[in-house]
Protein backbone atom coordinates (compact mmCIF):
# COMPACT_ATOMS: atom_id res chain seq x y z
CA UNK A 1 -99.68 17.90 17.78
CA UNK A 2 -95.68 19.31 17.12
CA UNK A 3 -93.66 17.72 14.39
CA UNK A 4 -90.18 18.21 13.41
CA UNK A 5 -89.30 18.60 9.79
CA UNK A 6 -85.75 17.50 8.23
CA UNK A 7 -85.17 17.99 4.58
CA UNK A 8 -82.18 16.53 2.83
CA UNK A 9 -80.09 17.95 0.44
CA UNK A 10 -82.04 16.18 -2.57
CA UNK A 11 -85.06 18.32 -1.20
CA UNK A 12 -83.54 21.44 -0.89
CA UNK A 13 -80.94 22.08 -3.81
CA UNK A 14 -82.99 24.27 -5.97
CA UNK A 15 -85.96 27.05 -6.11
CA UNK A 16 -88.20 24.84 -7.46
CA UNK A 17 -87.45 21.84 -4.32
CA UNK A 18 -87.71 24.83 -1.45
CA UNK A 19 -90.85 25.17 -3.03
CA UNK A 20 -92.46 21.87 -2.60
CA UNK A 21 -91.13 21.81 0.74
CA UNK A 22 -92.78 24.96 1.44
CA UNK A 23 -95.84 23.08 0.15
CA UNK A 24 -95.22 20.36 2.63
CA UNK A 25 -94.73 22.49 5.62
CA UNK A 26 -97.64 24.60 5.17
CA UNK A 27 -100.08 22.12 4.68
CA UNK A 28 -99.76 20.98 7.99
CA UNK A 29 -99.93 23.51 11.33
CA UNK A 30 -98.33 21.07 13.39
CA UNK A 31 -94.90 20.94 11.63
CA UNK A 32 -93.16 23.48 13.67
CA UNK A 33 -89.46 22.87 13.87
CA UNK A 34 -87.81 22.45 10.49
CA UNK A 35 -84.21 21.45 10.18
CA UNK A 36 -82.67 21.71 6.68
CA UNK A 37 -79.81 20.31 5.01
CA UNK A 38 -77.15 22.33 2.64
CA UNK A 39 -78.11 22.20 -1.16
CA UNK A 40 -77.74 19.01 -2.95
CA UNK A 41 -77.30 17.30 -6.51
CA UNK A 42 -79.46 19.32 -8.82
CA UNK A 43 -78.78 17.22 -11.34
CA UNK A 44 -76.54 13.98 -12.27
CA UNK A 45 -73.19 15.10 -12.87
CA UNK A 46 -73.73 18.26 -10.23
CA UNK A 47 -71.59 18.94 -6.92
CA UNK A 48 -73.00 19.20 -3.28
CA UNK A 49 -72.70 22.62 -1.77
CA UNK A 50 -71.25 20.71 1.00
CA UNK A 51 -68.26 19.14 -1.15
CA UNK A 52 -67.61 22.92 -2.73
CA UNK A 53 -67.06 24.05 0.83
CA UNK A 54 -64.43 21.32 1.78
CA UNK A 55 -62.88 22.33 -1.71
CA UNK A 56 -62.91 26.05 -1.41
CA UNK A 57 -61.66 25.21 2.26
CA UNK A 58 -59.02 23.02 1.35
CA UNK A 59 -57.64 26.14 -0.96
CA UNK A 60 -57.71 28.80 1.66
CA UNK A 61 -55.72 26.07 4.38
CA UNK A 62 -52.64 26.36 1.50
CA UNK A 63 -52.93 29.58 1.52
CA UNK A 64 -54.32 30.01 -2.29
CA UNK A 65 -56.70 32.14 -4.08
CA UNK A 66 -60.31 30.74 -3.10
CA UNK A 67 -62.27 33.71 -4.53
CA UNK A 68 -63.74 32.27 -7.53
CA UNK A 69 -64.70 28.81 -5.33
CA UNK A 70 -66.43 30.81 -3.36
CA UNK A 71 -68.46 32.96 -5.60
CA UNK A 72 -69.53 29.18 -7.46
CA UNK A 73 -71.22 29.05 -4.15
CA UNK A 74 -72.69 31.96 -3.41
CA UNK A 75 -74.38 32.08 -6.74
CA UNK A 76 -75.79 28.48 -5.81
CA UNK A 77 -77.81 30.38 -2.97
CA UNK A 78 -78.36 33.23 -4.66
CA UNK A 79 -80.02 31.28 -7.18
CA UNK A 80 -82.14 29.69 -5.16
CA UNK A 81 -82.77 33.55 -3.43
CA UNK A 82 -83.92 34.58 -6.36
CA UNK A 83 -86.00 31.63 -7.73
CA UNK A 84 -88.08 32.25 -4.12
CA UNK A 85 -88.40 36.13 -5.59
CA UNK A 86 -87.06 36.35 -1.92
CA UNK A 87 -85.93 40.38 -0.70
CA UNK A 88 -82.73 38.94 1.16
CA UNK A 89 -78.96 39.13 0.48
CA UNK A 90 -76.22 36.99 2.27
CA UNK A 91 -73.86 39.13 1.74
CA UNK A 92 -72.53 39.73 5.21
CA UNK A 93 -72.26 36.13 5.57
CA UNK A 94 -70.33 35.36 2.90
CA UNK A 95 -67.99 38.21 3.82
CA UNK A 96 -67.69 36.78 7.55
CA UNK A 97 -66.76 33.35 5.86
CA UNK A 98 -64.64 34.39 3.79
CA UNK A 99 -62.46 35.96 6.76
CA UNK A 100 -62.47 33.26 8.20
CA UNK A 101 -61.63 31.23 5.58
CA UNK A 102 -58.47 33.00 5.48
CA UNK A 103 -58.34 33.03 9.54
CA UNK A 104 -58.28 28.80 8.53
CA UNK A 105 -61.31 28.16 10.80
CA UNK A 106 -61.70 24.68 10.05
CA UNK A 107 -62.81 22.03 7.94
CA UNK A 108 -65.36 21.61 10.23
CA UNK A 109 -66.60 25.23 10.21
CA UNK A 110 -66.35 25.07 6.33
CA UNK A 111 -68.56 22.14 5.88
CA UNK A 112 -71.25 23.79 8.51
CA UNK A 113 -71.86 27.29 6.55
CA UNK A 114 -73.85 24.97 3.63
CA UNK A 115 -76.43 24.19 6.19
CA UNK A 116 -76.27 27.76 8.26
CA UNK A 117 -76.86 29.43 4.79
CA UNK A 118 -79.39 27.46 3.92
CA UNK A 119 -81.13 27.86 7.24
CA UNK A 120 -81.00 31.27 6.69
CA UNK A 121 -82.75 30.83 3.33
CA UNK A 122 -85.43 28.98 4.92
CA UNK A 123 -86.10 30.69 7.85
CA UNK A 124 -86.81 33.79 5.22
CA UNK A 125 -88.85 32.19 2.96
CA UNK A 126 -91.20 30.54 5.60
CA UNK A 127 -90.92 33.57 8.03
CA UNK A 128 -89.88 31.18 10.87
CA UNK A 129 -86.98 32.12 13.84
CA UNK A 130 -83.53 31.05 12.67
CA UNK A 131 -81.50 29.47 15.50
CA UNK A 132 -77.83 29.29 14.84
CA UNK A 133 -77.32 25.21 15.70
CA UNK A 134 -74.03 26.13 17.29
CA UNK A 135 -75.53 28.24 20.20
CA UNK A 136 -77.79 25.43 21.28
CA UNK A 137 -75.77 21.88 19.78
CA UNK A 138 -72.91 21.49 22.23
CA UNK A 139 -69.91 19.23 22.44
CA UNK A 140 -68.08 18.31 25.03
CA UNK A 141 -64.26 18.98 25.01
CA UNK A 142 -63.49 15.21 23.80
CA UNK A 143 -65.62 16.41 20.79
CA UNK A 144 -68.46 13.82 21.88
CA UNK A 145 -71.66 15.29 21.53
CA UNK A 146 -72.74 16.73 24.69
CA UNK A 147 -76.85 15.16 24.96
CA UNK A 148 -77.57 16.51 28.13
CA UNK A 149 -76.66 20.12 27.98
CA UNK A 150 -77.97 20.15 24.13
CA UNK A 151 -81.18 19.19 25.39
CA UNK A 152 -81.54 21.53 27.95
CA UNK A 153 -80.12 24.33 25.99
CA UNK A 154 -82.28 24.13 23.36
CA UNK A 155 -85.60 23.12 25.01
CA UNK A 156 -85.18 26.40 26.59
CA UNK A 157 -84.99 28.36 23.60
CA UNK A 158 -87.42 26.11 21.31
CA UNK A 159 -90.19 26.45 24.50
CA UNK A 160 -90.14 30.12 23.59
CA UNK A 161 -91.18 29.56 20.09
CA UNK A 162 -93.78 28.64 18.02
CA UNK A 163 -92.05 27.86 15.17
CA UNK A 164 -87.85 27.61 13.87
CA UNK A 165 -85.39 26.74 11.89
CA UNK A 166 -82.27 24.93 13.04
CA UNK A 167 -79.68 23.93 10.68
CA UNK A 168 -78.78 20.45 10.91
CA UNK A 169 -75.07 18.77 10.51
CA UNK A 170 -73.32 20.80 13.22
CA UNK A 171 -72.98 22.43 16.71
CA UNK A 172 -69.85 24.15 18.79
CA UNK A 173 -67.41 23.17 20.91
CA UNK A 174 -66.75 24.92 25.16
CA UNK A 175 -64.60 27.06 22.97
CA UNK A 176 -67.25 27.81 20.29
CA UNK A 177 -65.65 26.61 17.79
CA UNK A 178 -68.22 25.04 15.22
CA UNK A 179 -68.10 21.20 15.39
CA UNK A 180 -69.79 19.17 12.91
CA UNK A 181 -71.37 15.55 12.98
CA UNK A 182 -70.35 12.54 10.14
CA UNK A 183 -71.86 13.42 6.88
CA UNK A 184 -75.56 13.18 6.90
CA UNK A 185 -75.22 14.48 10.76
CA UNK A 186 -78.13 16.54 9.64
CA UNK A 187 -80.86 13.65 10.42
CA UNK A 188 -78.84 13.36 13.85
CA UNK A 189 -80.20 17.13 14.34
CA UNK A 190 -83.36 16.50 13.65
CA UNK A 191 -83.48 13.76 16.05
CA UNK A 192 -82.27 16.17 18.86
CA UNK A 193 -84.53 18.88 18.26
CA UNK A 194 -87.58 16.35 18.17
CA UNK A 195 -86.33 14.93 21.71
CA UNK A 196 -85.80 18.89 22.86
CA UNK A 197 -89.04 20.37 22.03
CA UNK A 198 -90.96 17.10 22.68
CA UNK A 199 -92.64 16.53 19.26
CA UNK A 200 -95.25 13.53 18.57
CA UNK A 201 -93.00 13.19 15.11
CA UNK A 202 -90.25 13.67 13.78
CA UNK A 203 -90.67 13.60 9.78
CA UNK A 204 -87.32 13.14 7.77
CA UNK A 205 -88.32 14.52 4.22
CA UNK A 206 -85.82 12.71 1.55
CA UNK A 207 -85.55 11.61 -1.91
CA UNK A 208 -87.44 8.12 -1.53
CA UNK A 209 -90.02 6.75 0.10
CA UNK A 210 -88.38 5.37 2.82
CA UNK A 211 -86.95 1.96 3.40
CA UNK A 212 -87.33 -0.57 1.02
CA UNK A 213 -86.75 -4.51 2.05
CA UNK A 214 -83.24 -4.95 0.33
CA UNK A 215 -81.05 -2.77 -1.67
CA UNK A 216 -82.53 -1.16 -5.32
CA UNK A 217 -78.90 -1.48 -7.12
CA UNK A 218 -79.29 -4.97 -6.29
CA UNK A 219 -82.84 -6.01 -6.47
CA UNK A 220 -84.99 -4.74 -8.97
CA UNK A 221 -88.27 -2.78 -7.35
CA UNK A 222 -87.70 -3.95 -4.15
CA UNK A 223 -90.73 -4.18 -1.79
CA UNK A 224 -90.96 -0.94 0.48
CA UNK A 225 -91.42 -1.55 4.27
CA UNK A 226 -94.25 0.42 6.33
CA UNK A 227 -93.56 0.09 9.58
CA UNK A 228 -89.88 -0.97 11.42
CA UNK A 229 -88.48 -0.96 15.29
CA UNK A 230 -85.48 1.14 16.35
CA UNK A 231 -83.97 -2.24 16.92
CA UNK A 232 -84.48 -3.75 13.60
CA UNK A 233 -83.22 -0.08 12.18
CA UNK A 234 -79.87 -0.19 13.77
CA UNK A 235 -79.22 -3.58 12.68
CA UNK A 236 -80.04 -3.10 8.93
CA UNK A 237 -78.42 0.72 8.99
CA UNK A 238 -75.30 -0.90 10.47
CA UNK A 239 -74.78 -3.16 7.73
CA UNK A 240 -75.12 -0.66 5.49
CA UNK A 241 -79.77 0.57 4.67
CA UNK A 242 -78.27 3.97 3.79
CA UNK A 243 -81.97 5.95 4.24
CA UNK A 244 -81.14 7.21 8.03
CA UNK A 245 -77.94 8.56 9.72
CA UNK A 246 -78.06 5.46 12.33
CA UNK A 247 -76.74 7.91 14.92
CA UNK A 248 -80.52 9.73 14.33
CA UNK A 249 -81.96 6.95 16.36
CA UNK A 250 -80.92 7.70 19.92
CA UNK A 251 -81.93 10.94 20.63
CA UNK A 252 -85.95 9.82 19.77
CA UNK A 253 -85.58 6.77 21.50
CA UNK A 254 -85.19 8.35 25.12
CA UNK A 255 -88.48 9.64 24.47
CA UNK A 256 -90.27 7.16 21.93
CA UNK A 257 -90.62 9.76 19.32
CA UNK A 258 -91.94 7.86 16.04
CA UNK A 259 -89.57 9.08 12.69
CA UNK A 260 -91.43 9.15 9.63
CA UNK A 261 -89.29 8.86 6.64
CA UNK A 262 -91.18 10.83 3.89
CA UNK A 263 -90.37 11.85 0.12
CA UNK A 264 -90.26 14.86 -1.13
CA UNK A 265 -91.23 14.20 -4.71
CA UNK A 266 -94.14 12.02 -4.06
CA UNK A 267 -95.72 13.59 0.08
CA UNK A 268 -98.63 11.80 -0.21
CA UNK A 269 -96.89 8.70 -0.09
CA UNK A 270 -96.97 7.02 3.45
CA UNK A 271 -93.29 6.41 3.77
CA UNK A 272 -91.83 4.34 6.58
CA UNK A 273 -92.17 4.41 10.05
CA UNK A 274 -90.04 4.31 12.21
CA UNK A 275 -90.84 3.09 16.22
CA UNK A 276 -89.81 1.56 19.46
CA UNK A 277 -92.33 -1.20 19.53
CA UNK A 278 -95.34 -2.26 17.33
CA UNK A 279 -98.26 -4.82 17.43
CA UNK A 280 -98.40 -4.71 13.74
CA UNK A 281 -97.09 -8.10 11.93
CA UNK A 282 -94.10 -7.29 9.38
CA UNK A 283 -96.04 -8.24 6.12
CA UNK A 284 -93.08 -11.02 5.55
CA UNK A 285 -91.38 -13.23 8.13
CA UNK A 286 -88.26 -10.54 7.60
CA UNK A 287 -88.26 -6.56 7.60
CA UNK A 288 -85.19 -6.05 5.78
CA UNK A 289 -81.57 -7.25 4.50
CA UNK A 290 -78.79 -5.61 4.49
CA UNK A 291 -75.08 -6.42 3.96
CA UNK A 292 -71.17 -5.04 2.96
CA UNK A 293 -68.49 -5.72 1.50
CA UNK A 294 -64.89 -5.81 2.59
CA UNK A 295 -64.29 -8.28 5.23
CA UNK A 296 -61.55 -10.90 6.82
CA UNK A 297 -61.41 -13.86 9.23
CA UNK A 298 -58.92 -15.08 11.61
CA UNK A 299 -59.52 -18.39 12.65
CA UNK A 300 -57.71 -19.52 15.76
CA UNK A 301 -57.64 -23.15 15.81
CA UNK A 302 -56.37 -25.01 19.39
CA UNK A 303 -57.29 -28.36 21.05
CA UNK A 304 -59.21 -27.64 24.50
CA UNK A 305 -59.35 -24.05 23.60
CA UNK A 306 -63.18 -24.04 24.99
CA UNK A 307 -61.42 -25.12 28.96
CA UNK A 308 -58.77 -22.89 28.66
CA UNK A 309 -59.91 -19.59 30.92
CA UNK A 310 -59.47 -15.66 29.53
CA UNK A 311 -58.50 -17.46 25.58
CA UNK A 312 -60.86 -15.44 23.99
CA UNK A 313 -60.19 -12.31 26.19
CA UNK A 314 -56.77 -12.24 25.20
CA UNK A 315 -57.43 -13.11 21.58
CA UNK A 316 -59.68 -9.96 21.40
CA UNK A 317 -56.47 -7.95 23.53
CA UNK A 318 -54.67 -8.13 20.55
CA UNK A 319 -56.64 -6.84 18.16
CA UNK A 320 -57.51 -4.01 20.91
CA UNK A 321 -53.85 -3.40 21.03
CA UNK A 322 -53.76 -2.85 17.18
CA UNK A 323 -56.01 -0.32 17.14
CA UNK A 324 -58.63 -2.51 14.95
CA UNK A 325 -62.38 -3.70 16.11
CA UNK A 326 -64.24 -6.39 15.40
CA UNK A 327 -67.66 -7.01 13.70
CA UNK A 328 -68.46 -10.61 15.04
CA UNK A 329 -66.80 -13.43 16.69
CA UNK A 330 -68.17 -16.88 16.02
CA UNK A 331 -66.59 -19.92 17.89
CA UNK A 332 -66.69 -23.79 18.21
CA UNK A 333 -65.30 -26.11 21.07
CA UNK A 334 -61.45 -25.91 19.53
CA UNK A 335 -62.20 -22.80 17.01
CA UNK A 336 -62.60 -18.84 17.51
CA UNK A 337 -62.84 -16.52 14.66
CA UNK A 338 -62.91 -13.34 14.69
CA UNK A 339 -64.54 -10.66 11.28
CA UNK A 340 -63.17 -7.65 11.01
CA UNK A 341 -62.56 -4.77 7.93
CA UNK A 342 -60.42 -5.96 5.75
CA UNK A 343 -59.01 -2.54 5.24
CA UNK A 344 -58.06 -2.02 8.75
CA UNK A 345 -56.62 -5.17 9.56
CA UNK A 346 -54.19 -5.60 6.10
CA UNK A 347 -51.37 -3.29 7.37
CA UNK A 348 -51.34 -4.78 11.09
CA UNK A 349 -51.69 -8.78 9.90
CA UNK A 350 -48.23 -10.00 10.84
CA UNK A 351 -48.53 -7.90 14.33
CA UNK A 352 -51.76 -9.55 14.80
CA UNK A 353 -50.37 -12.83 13.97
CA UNK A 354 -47.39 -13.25 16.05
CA UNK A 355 -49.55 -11.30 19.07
CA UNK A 356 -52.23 -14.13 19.45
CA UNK A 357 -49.32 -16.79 19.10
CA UNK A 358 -47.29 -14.90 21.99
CA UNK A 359 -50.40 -14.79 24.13
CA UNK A 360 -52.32 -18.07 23.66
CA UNK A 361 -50.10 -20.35 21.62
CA UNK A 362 -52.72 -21.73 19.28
CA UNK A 363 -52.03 -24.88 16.86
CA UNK A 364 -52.67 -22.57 13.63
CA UNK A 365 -53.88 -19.18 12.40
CA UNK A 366 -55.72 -18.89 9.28
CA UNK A 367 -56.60 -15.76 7.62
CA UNK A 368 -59.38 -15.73 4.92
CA UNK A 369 -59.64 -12.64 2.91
CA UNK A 370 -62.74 -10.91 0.54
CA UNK A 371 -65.69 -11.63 2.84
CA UNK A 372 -69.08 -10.15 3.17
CA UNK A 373 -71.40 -9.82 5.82
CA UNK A 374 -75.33 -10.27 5.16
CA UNK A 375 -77.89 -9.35 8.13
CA UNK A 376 -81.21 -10.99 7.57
CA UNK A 377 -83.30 -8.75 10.02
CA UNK A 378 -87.03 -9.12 11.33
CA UNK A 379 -89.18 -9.20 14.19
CA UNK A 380 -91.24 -11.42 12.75
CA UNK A 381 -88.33 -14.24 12.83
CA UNK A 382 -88.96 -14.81 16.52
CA UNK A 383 -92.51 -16.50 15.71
CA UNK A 384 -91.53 -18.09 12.40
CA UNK A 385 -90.10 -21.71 12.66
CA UNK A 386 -86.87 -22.75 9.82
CA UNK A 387 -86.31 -19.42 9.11
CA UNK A 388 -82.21 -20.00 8.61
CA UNK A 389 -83.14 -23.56 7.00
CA UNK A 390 -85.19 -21.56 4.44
CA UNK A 391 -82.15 -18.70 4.39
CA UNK A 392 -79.43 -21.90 3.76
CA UNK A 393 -81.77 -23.81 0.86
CA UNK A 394 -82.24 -20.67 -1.14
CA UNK A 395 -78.21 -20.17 -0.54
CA UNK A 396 -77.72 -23.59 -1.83
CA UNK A 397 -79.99 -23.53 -4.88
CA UNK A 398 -78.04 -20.20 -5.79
CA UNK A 399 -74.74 -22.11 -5.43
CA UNK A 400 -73.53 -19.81 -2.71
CA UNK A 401 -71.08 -21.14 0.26
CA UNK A 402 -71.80 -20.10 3.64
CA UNK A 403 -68.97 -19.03 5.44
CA UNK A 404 -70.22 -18.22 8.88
CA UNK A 405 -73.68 -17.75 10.50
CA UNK A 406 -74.48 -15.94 13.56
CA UNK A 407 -77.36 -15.56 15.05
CA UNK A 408 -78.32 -13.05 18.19
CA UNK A 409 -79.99 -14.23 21.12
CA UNK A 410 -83.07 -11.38 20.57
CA UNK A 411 -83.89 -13.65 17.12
CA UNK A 412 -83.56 -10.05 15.76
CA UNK A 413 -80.99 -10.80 13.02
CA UNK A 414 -79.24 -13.47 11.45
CA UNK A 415 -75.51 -12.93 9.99
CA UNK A 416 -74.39 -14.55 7.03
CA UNK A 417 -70.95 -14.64 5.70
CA UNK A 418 -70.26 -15.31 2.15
CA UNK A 419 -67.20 -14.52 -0.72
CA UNK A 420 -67.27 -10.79 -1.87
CA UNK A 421 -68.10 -12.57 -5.07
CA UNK A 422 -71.79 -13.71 -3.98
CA UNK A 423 -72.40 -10.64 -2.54
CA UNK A 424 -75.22 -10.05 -4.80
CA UNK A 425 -76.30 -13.34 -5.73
CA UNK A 426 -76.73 -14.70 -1.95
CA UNK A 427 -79.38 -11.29 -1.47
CA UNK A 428 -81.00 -12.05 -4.56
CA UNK A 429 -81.64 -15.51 -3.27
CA UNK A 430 -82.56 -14.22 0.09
CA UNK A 431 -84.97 -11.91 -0.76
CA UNK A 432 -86.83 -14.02 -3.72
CA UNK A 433 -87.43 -17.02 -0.56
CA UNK A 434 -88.92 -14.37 1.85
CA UNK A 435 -90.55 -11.77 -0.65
CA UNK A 436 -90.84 -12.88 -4.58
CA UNK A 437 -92.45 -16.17 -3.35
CA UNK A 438 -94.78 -14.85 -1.07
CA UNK A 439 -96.16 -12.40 -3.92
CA UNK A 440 -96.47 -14.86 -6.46
């Protein structure tokens, strides 16, 4: 048995957090690879490593003083150094980083050093090989993440060892220049290494016990879910189940590598798991739901539209030509509207507008603003009859209009759009249909 080990910053942003995860590793043999994140919140009110970097960075760019930035966060570390009792110094690193700090080396080589320090810190403490993530994470020129040459990069080098530590969050470019992932790239790392050195799990240590059926700022004590498909993930992480970069999923899925989202306050909790296909029955008709905030439609109404050949194509052409994607595109027999973020699309309306009249000559264009998306998501849907009758009666006892629904051919999901202003009331009602009643 080989598990990979990702802790978040949560986990790792103090003495006293390195030391539980110590705890965790070492009570199992068969966690081998661990990938850490840079230090965290160690309290309300305190500052990611991570965000000191971009602001010590962003000094050093304008050619200020950054000096007293950058001793903030080198005391963070040695803090933690010295809460281990640990006979290390990072000196030399901090003096390479400040050089090239001053060299201007990148934002993206800023926001790395939080997880290639803490690495280091790690990889100490547990007497494990540190492996620089940029010698073995490659991108491709484009800056796309190069999978191929990653994986057989580092399966060579992890193959020669029993046990590492690989930074998460980052890799290099052909010209080695350090390239890093979207924030919370660091669960994307962990999902590359687990592919790499072909682990039976990859365990993703956080600050919760992994997903939980709807949103806590919403739903009070929301029910927690055991066990959830890759599919159903990328649906509810899409629409915004924050627990898992949703980029972490592909690398694990070429192999069928389980994740196992675990906390780091409470380990003997069972967490989530995560995997490509289970016979085990969600314990209600949905797994999760999921929505945001901060949508728009554009309706294009025109008789016959349904017989008229390439309409929607070149609908969709405009919006391609304005830079600006879509998130779903409902239609009827004389009707096509298209959802997209309302953000992107308020600058470019008029060009919009006046594209899809020059190219398809509708009878009207209406544009409705403040929307929000809701995915109902669940496996068990497929074998449940009047699930979206039972989704539009608790909507209509909570006095919420539905705006659009749109549901995919795998039964996977169901889309629901409603007024920014039932947000919140529309997944109350959701979840207390599906989950409150079936508890009661």
């Amino acid at each position: 048995m080989k598990k990979v080990v990702k802790f978040g910053g949560s986990s790792l942003a103090s003495a006293e957090q390195f030391e539980k995860v110590g705890d965790i590793i070492r009570a199992d043999e068969s966690r081998r690879y661990v990938i850490p994140s840079a230090p965290g919140k160690r309290f309300d009110g305190d500052t990611k490593v991570t965000d000191m970097l971009y602001g010590c960075y962003a000094l050093a760019d304008e050619g200020k003083k950054f000096d007293a930035e950058l001793k903030a966060i080198k005391e963070r570390y040695n803090e933690i150094i010295s809460g281990l009792k640990l006979d290390m110094t990072l000196d030399p690193e901090f003096e390479e980083i400040e050089k090239n700090f001053k060299a201007k080396a990148g934002r993206d080589y800023a926001a790395s050093r939080g997880e290639f320090l803490n690495g280091k810190i790690m990889a100490k403490y547990l007497g494990y090989t540190f492996v620089d993530a940029a010698e073995v994470i490659k991108f491709d020129e484009n800056g796309d993440f190069d999978s191929e040459k990653t994986n057989e990069l580092l399966g060579k080098k992890l193959s020669k060892l029993d046990n590492a530590v690989v930074p998460g969050f980052y890799g290099s470019m052909p010209d080695s220049k350090v390239k890093t992932f979207s924030r919370g790239g660091s669960d994307i790392t962990g999902s590359i290494v687990a592919r790499a050195a072909h682990v039976d799990v990859y365990e993703n240590w956080t600050d919760v016990s992994g997903f939980l059926v709807a949103d806590p700022r919403i739903i009070d004590n929301p029910e927690g879910i055991e066990t959830i498909t890759y599919k159903e993930l990328r649906e509810l992480s899409y629409m915004g189940a924050g627990v898992l970069h949703e980029d972490a999923i592909f690398p694990v899925r070429i192999e069928g590598i389980p994740i196992n989202i675990r906390n780091t306050n409470k380990p003997t909790d069972n967490g989530t798991w995560i995997v490509e296909s289970t016979c085990q029955k969600s314990k209600y008709t949905i797994t999760g739901i999921a929505g945001k905030k901060g949508f728009c439609s554009i309706t294009v109404e025109k008789d016959k539209m349904n017989s008229e050949i390439g309409f929607g194509r070149r609908v969709l052409n405009v919006f391609e030509d304005n830079g600006i994607s879509f998130e779903h595109m409902p239609s009827g027999i004389d009707t096509l509207t298209v959802f997209v973020h309302q953000d992107e699309f308020m600058d470019k309306e008029q060009r919009v507008v006046s594209g899809i009249h020059r190219l398809t000559n509708p009878d009207t264009i209406e544009i409705e603003a403040d929307l929000a998306l809701i995915a109902v998501v669940g496996r068990g849907m497929k074998s449940q009859r009047g699930t979206a009758g039972r989704i539009f009666s608790a909507l209509a006892h909570a006095n919420v209009n539905v705006k659009m629904i749109d549901q995919g051919s795998s039964e996977l999901n169901i889309i629901i759009g409603v007024s920014n202003n039932d947000f919140e009331v529309a997944i109350k009602a959701i979840y207390d249909i599906f989950v409150t009643a079936q508890l009661a």
